[in-house]
N, C-alpha and C. Protein backbone atom coordinates (compact mmCIF):
# COMPACT_ATOMS: atom_id res chain seq x y z
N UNK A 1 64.88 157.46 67.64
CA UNK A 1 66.09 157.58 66.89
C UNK A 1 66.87 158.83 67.27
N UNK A 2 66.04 159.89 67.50
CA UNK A 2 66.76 161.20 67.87
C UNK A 2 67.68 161.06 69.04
N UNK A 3 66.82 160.01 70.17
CA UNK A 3 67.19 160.12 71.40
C UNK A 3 69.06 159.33 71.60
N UNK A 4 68.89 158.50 70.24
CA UNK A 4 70.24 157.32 69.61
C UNK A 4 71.17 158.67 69.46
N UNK A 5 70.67 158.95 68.82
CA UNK A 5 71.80 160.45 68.07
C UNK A 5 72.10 161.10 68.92
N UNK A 6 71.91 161.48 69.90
CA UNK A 6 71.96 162.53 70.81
C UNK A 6 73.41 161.37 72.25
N UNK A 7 72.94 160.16 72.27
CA UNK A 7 74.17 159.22 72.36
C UNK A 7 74.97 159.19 72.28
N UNK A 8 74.80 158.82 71.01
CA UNK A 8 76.34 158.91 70.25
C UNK A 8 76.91 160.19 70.21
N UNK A 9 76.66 161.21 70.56
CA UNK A 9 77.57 162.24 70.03
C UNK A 9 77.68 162.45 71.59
N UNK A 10 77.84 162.21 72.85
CA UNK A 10 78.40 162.40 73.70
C UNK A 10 79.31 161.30 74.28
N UNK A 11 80.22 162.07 74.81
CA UNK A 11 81.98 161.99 74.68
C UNK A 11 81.55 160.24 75.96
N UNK A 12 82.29 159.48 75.65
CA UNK A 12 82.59 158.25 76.56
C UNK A 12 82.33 158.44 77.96
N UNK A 13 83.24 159.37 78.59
CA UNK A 13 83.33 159.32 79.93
C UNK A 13 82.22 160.29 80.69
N UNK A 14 80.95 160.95 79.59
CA UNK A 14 80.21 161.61 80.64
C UNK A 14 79.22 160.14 80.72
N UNK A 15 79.32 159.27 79.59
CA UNK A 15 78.38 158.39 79.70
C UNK A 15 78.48 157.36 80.73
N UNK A 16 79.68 156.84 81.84
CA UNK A 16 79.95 156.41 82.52
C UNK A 16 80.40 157.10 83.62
N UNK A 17 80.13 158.35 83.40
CA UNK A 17 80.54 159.45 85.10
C UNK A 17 82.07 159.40 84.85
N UNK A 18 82.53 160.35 85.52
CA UNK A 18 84.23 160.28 85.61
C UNK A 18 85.13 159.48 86.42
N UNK A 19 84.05 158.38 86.83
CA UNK A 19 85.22 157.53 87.62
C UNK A 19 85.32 156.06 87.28
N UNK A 20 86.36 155.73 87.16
CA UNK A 20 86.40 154.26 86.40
C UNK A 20 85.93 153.28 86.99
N UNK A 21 85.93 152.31 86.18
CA UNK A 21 84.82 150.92 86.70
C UNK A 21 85.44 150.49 87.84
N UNK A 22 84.90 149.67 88.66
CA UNK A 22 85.25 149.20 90.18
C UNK A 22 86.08 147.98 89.50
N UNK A 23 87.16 147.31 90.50
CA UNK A 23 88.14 146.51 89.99
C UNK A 23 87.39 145.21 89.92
N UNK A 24 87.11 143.86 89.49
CA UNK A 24 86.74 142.56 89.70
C UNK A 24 87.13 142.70 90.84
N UNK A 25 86.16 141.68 91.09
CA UNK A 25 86.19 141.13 92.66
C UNK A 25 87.02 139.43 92.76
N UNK A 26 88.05 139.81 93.56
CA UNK A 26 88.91 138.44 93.43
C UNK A 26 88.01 137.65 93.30
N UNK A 27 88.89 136.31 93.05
CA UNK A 27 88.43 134.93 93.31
C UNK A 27 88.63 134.46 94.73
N UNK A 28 87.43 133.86 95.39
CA UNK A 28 87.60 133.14 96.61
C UNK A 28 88.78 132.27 97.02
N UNK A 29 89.50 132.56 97.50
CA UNK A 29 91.03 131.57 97.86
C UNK A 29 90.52 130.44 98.42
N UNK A 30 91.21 129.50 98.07
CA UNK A 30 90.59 128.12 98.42
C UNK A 30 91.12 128.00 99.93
N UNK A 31 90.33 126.97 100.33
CA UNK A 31 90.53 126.50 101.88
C UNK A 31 90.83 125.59 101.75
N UNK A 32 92.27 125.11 102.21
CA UNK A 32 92.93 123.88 102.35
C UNK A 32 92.44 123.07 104.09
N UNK A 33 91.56 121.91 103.68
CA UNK A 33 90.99 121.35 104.35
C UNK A 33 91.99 121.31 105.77
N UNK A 34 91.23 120.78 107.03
CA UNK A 34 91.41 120.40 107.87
C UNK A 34 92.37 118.85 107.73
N UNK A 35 93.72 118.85 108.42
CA UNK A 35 94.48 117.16 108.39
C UNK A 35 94.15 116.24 108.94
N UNK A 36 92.56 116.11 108.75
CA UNK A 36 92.05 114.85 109.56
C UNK A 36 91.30 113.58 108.29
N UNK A 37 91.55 112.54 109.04
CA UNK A 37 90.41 111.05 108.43
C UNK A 37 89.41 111.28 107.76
N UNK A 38 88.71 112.26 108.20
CA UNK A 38 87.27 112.69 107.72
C UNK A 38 88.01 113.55 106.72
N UNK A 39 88.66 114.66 106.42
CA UNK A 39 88.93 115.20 104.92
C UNK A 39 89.73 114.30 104.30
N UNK A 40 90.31 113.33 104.71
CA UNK A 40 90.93 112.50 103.87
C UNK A 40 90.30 111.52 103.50
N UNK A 41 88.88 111.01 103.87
CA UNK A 41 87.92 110.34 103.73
C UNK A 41 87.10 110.66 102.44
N UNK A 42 86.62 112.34 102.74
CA UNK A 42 86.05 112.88 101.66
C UNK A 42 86.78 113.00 99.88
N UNK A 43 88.25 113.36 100.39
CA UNK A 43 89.24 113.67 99.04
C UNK A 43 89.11 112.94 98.18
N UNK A 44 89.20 111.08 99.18
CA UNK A 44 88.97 109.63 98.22
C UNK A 44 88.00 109.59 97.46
N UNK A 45 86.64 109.96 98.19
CA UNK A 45 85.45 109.81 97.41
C UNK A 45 85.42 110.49 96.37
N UNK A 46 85.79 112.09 96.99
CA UNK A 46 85.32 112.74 95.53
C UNK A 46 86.08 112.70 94.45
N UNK A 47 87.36 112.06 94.64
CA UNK A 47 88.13 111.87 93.40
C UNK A 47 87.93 110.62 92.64
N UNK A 48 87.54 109.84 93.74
CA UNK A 48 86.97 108.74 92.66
C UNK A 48 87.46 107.37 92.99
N UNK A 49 88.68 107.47 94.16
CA UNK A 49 89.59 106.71 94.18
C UNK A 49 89.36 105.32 94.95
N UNK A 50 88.56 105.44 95.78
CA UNK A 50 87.57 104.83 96.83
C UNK A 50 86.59 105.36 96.84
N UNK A 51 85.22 104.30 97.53
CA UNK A 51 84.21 104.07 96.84
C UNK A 51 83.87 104.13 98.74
N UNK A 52 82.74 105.25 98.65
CA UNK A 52 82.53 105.30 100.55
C UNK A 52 82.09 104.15 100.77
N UNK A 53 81.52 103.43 100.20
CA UNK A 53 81.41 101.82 100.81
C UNK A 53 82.05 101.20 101.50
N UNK A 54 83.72 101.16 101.02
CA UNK A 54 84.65 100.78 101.37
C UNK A 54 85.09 101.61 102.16
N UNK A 55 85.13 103.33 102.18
CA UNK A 55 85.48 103.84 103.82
C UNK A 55 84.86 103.38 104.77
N UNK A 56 83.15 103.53 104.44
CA UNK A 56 82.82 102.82 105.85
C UNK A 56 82.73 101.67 106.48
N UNK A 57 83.11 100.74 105.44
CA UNK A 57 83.60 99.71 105.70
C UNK A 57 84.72 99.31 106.37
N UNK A 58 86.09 100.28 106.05
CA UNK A 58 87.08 100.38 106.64
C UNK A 58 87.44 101.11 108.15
N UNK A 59 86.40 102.27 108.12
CA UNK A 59 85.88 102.44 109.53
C UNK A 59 85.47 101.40 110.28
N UNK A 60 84.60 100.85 110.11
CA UNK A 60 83.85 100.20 110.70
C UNK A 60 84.46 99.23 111.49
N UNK A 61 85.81 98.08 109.86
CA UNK A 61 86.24 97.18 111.36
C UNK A 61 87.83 97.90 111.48
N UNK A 62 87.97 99.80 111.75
CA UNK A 62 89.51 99.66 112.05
C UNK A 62 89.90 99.66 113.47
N UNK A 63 88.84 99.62 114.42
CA UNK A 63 90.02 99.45 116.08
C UNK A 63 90.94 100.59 116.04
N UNK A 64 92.19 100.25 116.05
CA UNK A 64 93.18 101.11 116.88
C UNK A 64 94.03 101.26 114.61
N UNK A 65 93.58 100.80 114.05
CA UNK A 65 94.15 100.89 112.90
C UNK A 65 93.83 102.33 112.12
N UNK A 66 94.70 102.68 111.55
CA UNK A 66 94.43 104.15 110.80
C UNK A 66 93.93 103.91 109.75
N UNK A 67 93.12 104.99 108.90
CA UNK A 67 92.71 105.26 107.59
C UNK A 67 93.76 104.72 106.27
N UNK A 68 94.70 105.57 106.89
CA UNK A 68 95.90 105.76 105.52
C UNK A 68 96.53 104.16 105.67
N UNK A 69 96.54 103.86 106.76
CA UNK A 69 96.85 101.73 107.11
C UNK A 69 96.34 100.84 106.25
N UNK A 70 95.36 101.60 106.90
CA UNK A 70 94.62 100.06 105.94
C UNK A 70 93.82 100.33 104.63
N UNK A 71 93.60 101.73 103.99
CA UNK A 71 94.14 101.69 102.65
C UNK A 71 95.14 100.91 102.00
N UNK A 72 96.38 101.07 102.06
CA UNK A 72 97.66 100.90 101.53
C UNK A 72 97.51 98.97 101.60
N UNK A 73 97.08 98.82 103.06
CA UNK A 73 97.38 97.03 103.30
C UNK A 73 96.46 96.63 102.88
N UNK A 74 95.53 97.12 102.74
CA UNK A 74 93.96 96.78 101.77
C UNK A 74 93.78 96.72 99.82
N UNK A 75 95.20 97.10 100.00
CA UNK A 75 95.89 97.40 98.31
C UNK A 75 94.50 98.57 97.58
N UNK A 76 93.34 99.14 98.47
CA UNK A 76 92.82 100.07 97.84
C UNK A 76 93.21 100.90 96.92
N UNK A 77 94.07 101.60 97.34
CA UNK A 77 95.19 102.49 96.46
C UNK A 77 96.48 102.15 96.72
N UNK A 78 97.03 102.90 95.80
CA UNK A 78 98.57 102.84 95.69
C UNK A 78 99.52 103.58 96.30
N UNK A 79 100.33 103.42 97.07
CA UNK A 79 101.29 104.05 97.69
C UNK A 79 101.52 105.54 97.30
N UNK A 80 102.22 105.75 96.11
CA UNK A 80 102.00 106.81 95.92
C UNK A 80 100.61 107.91 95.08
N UNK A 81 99.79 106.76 94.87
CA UNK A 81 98.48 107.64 94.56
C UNK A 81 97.53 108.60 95.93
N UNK A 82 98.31 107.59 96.82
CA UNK A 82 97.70 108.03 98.10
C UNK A 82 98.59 109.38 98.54
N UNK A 83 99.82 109.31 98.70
CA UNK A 83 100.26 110.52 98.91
C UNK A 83 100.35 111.45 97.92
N UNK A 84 100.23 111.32 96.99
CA UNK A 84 100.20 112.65 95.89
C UNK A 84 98.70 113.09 96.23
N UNK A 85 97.87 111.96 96.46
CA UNK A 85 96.11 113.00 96.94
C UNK A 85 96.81 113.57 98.06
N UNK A 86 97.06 113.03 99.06
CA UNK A 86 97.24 114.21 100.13
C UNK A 86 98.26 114.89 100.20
N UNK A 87 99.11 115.05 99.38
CA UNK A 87 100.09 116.17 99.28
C UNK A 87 98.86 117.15 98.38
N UNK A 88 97.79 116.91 97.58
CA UNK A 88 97.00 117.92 96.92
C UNK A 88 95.96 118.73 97.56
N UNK A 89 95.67 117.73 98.59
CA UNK A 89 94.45 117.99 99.29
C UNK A 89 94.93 118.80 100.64
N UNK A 90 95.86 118.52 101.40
CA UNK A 90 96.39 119.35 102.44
C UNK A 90 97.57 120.37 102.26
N UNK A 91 97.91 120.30 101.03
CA UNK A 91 99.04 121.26 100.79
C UNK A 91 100.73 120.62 101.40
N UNK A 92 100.53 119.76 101.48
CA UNK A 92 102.18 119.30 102.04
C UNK A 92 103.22 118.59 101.01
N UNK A 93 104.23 118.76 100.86
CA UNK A 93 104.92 118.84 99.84
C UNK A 93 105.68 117.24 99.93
N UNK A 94 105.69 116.31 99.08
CA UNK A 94 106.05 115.16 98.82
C UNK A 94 107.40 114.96 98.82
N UNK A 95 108.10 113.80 99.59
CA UNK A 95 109.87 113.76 99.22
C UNK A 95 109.92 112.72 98.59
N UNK A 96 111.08 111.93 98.35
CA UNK A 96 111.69 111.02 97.84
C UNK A 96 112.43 110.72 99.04
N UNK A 97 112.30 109.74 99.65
CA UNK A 97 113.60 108.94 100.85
C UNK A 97 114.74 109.20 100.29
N UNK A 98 114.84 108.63 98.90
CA UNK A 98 116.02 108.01 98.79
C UNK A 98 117.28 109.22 98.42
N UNK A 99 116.42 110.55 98.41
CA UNK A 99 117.54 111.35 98.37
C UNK A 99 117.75 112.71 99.38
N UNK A 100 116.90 112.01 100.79
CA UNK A 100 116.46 112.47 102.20
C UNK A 100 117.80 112.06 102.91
N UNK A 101 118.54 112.83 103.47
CA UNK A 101 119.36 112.42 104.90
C UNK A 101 118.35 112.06 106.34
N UNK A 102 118.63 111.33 106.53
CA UNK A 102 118.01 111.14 108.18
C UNK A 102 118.84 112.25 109.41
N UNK A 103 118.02 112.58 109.80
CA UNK A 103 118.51 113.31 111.29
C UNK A 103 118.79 112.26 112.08
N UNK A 104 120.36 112.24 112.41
CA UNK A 104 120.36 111.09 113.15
C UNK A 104 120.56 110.97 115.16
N UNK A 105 120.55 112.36 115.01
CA UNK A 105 120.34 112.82 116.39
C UNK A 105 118.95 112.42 116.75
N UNK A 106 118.10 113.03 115.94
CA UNK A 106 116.61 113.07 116.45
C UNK A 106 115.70 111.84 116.11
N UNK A 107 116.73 111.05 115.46
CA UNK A 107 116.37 109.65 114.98
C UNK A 107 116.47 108.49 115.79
N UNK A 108 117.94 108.55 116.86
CA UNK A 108 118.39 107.88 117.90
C UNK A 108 117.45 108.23 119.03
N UNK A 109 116.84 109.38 119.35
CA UNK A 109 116.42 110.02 120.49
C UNK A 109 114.43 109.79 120.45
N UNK A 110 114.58 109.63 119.25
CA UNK A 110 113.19 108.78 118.78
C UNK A 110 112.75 107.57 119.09
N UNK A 111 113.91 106.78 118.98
CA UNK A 111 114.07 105.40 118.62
C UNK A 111 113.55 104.45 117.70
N UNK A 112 113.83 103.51 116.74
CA UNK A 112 114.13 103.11 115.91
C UNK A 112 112.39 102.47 115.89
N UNK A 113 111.75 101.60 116.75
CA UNK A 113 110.61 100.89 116.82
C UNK A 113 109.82 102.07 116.77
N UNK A 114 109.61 103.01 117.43
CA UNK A 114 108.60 104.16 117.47
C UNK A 114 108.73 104.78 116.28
N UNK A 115 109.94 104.83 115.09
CA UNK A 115 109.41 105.40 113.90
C UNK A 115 108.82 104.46 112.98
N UNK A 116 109.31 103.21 113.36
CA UNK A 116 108.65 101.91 112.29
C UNK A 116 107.17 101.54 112.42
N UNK A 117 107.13 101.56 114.02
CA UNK A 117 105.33 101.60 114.00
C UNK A 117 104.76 103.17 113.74
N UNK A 118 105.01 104.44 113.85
CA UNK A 118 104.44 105.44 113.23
C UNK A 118 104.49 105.48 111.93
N UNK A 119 105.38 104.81 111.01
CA UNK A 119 105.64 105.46 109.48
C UNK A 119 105.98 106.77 109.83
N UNK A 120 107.21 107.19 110.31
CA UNK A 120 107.68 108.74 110.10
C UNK A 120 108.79 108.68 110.46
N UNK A 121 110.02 109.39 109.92
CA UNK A 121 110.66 109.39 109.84
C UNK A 121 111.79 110.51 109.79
N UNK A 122 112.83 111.32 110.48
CA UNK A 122 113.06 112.82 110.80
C UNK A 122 113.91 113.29 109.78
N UNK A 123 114.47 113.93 108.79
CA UNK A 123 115.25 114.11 107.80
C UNK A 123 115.75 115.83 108.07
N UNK A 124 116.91 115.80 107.52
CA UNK A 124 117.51 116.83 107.95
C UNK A 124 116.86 117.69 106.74
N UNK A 125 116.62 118.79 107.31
CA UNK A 125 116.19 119.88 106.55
C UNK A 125 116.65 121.59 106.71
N UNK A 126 116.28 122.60 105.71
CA UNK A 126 117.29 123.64 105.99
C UNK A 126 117.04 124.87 106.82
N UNK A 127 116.02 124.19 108.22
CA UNK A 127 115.48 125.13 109.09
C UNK A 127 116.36 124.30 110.52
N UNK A 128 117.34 124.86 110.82
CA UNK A 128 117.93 124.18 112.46
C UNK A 128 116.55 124.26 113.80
N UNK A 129 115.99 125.22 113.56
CA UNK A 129 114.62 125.78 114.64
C UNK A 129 113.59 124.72 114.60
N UNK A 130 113.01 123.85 113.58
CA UNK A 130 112.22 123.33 112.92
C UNK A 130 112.92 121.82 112.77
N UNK A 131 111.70 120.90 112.96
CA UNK A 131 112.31 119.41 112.63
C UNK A 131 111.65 119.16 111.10
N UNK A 132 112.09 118.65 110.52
CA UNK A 132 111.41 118.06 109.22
C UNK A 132 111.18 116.94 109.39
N UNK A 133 109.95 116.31 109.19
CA UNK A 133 109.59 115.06 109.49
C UNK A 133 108.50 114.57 107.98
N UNK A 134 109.08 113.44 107.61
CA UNK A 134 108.46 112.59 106.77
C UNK A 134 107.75 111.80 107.47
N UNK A 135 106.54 111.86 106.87
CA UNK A 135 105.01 111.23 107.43
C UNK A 135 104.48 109.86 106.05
N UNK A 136 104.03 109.17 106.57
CA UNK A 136 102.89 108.40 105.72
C UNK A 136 101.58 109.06 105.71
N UNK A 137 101.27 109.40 107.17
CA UNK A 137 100.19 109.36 107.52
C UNK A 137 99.99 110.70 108.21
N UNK A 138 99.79 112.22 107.56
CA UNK A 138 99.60 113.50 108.02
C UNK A 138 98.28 113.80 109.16
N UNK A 139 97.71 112.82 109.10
CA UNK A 139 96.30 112.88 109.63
C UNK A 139 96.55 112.37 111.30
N UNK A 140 97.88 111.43 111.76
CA UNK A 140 98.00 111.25 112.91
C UNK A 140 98.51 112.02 113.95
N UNK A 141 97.45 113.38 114.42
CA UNK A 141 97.95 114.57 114.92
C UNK A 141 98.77 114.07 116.57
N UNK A 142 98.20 112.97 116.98
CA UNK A 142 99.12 112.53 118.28
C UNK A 142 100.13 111.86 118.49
N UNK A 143 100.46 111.26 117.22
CA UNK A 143 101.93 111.29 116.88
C UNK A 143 103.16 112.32 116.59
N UNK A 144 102.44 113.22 115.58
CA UNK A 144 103.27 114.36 115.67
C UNK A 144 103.31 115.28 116.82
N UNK A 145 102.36 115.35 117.17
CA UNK A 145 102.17 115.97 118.79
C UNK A 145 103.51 115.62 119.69
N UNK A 146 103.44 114.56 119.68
CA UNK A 146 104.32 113.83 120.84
C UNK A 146 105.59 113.52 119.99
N UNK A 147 106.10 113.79 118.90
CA UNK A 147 107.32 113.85 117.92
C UNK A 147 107.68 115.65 118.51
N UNK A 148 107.21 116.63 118.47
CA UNK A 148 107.37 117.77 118.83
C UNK A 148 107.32 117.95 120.18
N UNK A 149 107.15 117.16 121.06
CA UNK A 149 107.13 116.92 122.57
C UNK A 149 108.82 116.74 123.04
N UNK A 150 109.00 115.75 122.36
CA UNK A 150 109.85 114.89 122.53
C UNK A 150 111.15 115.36 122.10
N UNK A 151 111.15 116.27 120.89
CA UNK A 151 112.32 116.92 120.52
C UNK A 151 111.97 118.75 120.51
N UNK A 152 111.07 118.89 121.32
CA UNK A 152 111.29 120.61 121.36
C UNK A 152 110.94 121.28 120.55
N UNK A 153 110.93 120.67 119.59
CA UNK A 153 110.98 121.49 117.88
C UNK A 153 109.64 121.12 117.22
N UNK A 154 109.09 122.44 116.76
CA UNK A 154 108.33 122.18 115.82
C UNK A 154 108.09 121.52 114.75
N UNK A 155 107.29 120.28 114.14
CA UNK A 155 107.61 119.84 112.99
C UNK A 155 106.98 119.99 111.75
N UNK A 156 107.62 120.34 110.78
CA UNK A 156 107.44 120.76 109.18
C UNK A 156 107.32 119.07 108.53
N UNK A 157 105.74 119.10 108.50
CA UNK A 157 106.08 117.78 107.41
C UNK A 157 105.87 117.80 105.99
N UNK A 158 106.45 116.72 105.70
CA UNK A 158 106.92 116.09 104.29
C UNK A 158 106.02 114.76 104.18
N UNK A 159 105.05 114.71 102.68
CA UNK A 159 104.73 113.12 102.64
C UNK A 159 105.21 112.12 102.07
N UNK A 160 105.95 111.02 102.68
CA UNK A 160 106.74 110.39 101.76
C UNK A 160 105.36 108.72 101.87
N UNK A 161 106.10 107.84 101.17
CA UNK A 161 105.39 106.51 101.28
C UNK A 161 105.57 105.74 102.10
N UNK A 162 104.81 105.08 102.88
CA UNK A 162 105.71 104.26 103.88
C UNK A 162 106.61 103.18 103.49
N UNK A 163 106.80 102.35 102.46
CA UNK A 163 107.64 101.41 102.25
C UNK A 163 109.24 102.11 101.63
N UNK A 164 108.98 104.24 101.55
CA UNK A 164 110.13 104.65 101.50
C UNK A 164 110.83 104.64 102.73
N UNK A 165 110.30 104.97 103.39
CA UNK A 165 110.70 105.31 105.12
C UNK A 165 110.45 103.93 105.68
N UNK A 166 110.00 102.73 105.84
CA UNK A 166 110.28 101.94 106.35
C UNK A 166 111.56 101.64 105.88
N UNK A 167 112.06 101.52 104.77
CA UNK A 167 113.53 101.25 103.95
C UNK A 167 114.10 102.03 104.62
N UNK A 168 114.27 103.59 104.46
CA UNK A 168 115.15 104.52 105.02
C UNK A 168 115.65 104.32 106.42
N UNK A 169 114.54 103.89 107.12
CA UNK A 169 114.87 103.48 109.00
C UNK A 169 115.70 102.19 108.93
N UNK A 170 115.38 101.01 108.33
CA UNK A 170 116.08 100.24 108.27
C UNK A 170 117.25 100.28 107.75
N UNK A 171 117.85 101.32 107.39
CA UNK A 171 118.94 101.28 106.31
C UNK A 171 119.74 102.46 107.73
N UNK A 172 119.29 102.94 108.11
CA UNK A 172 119.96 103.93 109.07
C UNK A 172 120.14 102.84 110.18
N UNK A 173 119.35 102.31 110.71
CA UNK A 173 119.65 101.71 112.14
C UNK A 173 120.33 100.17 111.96
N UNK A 174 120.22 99.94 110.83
CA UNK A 174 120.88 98.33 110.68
C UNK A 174 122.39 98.59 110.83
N UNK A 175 123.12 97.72 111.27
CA UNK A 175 124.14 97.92 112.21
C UNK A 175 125.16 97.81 110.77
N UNK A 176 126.25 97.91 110.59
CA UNK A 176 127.39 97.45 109.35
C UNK A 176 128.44 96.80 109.82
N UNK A 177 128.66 95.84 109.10
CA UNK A 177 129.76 95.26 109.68
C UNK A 177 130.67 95.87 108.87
N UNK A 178 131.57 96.32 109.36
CA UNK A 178 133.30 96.55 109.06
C UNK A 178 134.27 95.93 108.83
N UNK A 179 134.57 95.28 108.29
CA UNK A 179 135.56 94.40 108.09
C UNK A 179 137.54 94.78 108.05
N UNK A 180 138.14 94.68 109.15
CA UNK A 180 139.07 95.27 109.25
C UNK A 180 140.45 94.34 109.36
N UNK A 181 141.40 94.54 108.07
CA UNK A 181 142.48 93.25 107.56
C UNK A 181 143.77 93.39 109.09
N UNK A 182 143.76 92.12 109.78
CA UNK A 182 144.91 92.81 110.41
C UNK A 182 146.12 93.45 109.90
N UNK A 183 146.58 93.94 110.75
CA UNK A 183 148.12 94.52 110.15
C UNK A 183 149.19 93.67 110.93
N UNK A 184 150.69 92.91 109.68
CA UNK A 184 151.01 92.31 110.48
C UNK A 184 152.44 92.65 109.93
N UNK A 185 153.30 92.69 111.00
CA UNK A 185 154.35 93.34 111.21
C UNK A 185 155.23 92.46 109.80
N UNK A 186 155.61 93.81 108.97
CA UNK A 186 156.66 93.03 107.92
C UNK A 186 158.03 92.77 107.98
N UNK A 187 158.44 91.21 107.59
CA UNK A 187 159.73 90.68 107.97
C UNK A 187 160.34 91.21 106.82
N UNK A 188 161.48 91.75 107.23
CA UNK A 188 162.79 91.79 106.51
C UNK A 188 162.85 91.04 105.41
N UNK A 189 163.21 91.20 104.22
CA UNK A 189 163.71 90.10 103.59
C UNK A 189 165.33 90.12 103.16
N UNK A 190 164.98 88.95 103.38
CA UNK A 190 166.97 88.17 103.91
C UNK A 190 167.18 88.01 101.79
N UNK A 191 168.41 88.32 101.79
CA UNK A 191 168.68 87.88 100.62
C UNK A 191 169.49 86.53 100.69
N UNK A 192 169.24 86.06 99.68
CA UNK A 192 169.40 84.60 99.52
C UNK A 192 171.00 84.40 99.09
């Protein structure tokens, strides 16, 4: 008890030395996975969304077909359930087509079949240095590869859905008809 008393009556800071406590030690910053099949493989499972049965199943018979493909045509998930996981899981930020301009320079110079079979699509964005490109499918690094080949420019992607950007391409490259009234020279009128 003496040894209690003798405690308490000394001052706070000899009881902790004169130098203050060391700061917390951050929190570990998360690691935003690698943009491949295999982390987009894992994201499904562990969220719940697909059942690895069905990845490796979908591996198994895809050939030359992608992950994010034959999800979507497999009605596994939903268009946009699929890109909101991987806008979560890779950090890439989600658009809306429908209120996206198309680059129509880098859209023509693309050509129209090569963005319909990639799902991607080029949208003007507020870096001139930089292409912005709407993706379905973030995980197809030799597409974008050869999208940044092809136009010089680095590309910043965006995940949109593919049945947004299939719409959006079709809506840019479908031709319009114009309809133009002739003009026809007006007669005098004669009074009667």
């Amino acid at each position: 008890l003496k040894e209690a008393e003798s405690t308490l009556s000394m001052p706070r800071t000899v009881l902790l030395g004169n130098e203050p406590p060391p700061p917390p030690v951050a929190p570990p910053t998360p690691q935003t996975p690698a943009v491949t099949e295999e982390s987009l493989a894992q994201a499904l499972i562990s969220s719940g969304l697909v059942a690895s049965s069905e990845i490796e199943r979908l591996r198994a018979m895809a050939g030359s077909r992608r992950l994010c493909h034959a999800l979507t045509e497999e009605k596994l998930v939903s268009e946009i359930g699929l890109r909101d996981l991987m806008s979560r899981t890779f950090n890439i930020p989600p658009v809306e087509m429908k209120t996206m301009d198309v680059d129509a320079v880098t859209a023509t110079r693309l050509r129209a079949d090569f963005l319909r079979d990639r799902v991607i699509c080029p949208i003007i964005g507020p870096q001139p240095d930089r292409l912005m490109l709407a993706v379905a499918d973030p995980t197809d690094r030799q597409t974008i590869e050869q999208v940044e080949r092809n136009t010089g420019k680095k590309a910043s992607l965006r995940l949109a859905m593919p049945s947004e950007i299939k719409a959006q391409i079709d809506n840019h490259f479908t031709p319009r008809l114009i309809g133009v009234m002739p003009t026809v020279p007006r007669m005098p009128s004669v009074p009667k």
